[in-house]
C-alpha atoms as a PDB file:
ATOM      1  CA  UNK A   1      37.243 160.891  83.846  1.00  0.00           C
ATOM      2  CA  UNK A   2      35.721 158.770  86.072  1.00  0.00           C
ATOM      3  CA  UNK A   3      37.973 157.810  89.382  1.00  0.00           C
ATOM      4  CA  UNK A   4      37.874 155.134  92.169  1.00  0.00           C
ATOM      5  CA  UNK A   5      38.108 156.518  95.652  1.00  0.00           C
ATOM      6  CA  UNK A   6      37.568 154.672  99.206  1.00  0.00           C
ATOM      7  CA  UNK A   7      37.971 151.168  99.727  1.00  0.00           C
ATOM      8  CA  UNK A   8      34.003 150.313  98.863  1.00  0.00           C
ATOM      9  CA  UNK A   9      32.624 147.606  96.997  1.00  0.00           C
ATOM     10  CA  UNK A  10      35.419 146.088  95.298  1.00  0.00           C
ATOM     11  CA  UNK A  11      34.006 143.986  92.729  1.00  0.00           C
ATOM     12  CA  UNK A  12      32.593 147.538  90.770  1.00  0.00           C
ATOM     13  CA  UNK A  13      36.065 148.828  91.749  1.00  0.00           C
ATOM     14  CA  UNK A  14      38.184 146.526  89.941  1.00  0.00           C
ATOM     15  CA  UNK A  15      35.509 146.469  87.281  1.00  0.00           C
ATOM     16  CA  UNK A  16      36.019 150.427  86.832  1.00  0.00           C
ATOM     17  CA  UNK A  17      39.853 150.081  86.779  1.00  0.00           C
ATOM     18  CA  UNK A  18      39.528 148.450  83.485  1.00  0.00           C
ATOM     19  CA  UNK A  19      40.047 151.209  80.531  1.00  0.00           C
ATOM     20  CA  UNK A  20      37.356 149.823  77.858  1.00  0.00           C
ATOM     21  CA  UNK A  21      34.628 149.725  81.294  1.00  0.00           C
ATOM     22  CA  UNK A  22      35.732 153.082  82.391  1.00  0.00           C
ATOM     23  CA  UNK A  23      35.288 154.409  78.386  1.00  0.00           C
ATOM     24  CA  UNK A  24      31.448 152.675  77.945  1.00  0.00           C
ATOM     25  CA  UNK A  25      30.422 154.096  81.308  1.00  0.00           C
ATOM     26  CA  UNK A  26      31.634 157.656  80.207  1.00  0.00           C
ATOM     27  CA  UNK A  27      29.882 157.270  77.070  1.00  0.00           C
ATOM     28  CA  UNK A  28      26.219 156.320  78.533  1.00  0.00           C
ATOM     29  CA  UNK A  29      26.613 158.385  81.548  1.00  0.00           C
ATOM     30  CA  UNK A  30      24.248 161.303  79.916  1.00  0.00           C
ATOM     31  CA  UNK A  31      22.900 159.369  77.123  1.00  0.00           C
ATOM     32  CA  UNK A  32      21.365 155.932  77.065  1.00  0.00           C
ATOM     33  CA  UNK A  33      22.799 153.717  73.875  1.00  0.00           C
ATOM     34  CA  UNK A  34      22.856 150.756  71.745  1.00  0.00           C
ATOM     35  CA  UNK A  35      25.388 148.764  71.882  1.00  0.00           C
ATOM     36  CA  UNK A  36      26.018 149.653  68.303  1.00  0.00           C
ATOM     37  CA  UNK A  37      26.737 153.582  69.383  1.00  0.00           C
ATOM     38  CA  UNK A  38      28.620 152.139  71.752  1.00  0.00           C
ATOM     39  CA  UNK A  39      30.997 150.152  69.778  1.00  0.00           C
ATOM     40  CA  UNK A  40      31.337 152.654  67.241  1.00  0.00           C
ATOM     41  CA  UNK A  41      31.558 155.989  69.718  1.00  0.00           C
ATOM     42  CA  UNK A  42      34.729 154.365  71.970  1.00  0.00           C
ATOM     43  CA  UNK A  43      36.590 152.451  69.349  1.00  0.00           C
ATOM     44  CA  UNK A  44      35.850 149.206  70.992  1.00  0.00           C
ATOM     45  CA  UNK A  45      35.060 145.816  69.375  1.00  0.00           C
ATOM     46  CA  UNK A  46      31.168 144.196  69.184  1.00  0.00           C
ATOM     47  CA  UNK A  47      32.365 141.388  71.637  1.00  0.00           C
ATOM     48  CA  UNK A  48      34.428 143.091  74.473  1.00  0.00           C
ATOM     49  CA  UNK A  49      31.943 145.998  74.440  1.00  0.00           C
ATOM     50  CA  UNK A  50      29.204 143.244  75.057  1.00  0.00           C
ATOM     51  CA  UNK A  51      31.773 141.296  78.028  1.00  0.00           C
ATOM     52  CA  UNK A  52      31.968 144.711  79.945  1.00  0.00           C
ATOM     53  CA  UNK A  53      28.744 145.684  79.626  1.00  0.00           C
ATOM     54  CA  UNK A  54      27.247 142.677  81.476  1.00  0.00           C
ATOM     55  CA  UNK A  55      29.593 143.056  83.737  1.00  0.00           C
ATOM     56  CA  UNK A  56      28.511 146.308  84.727  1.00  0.00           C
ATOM     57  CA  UNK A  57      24.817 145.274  83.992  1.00  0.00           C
ATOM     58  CA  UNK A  58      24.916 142.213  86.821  1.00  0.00           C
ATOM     59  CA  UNK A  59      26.675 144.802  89.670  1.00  0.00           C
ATOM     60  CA  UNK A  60      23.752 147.287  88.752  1.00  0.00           C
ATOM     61  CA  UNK A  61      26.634 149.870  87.454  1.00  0.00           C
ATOM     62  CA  UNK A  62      24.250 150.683  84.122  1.00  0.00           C
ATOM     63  CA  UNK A  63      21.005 149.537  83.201  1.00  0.00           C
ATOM     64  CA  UNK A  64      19.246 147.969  80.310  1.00  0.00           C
ATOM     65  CA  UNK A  65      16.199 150.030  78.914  1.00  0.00           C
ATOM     66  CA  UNK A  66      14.228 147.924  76.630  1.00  0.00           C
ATOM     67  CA  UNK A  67      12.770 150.403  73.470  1.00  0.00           C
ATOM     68  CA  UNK A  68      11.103 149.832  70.547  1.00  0.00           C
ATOM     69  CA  UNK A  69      12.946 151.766  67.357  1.00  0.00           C
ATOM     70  CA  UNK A  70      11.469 153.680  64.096  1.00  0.00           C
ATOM     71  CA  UNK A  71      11.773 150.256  62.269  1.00  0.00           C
ATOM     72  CA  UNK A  72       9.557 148.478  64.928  1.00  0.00           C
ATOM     73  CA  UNK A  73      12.306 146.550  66.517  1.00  0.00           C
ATOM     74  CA  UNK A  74      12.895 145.732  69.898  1.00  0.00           C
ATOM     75  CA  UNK A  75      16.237 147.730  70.826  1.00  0.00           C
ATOM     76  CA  UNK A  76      18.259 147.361  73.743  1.00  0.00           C
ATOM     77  CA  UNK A  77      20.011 150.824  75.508  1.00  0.00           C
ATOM     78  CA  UNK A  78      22.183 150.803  78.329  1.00  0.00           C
ATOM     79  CA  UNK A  79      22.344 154.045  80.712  1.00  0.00           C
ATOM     80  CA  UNK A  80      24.809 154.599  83.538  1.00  0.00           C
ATOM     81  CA  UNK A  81      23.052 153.856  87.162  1.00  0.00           C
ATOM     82  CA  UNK A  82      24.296 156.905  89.364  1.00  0.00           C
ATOM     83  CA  UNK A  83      22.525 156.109  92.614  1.00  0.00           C
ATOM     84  CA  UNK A  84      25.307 152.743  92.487  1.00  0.00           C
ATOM     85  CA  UNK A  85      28.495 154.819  91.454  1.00  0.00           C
ATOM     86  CA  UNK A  86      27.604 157.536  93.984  1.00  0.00           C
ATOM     87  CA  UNK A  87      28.239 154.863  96.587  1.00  0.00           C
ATOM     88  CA  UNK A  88      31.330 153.797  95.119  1.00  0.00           C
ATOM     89  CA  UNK A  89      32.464 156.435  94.283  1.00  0.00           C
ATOM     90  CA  UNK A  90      31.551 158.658  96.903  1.00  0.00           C
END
């Protein structure tokens, strides 16, 4: 589990004390996702997993990696960004 220490940036602080944030960064820490793997992995609706996620996305906390899948559609995964939490989180 991941935990705030320090009294660092404070916008990706209070944006890891929130439970559903905290549970999609866990999830994409290893593994870049859909949103759809997301959703389905943490038990977290379409639309709050999409809120968080640019959240986290405009403070550089995960990053968007732009693929294209078997079908030949463009897919969208998101991937934790450890160089930012490694700052925060010391």
């Amino acid at each position: 589990m991941l935990e705030i220490q320090g009294g660092q940036d404070k916008e990706i602080q209070d944006l890891l004390s929130d439970k559903a944030s905290r549970i999609i960064l866990e999830s994409i820490m290893t593994t870049a996702k859909s949103t759809s793997q997301i959703c389905t992995e943490c038990s977290i609706p379409t639309s709050t997993a999409y809120r968080k996620m640019q959240k986290l996305a405009d403070r550089k906390v995960i990053r968007k990696i732009g693929t294209i899948n078997e079908s030949g559609k463009r897919e969208i995964l998101y991937k934790g960004n450890f160089s930012v939490l490694k700052k925060v989180l010391g």
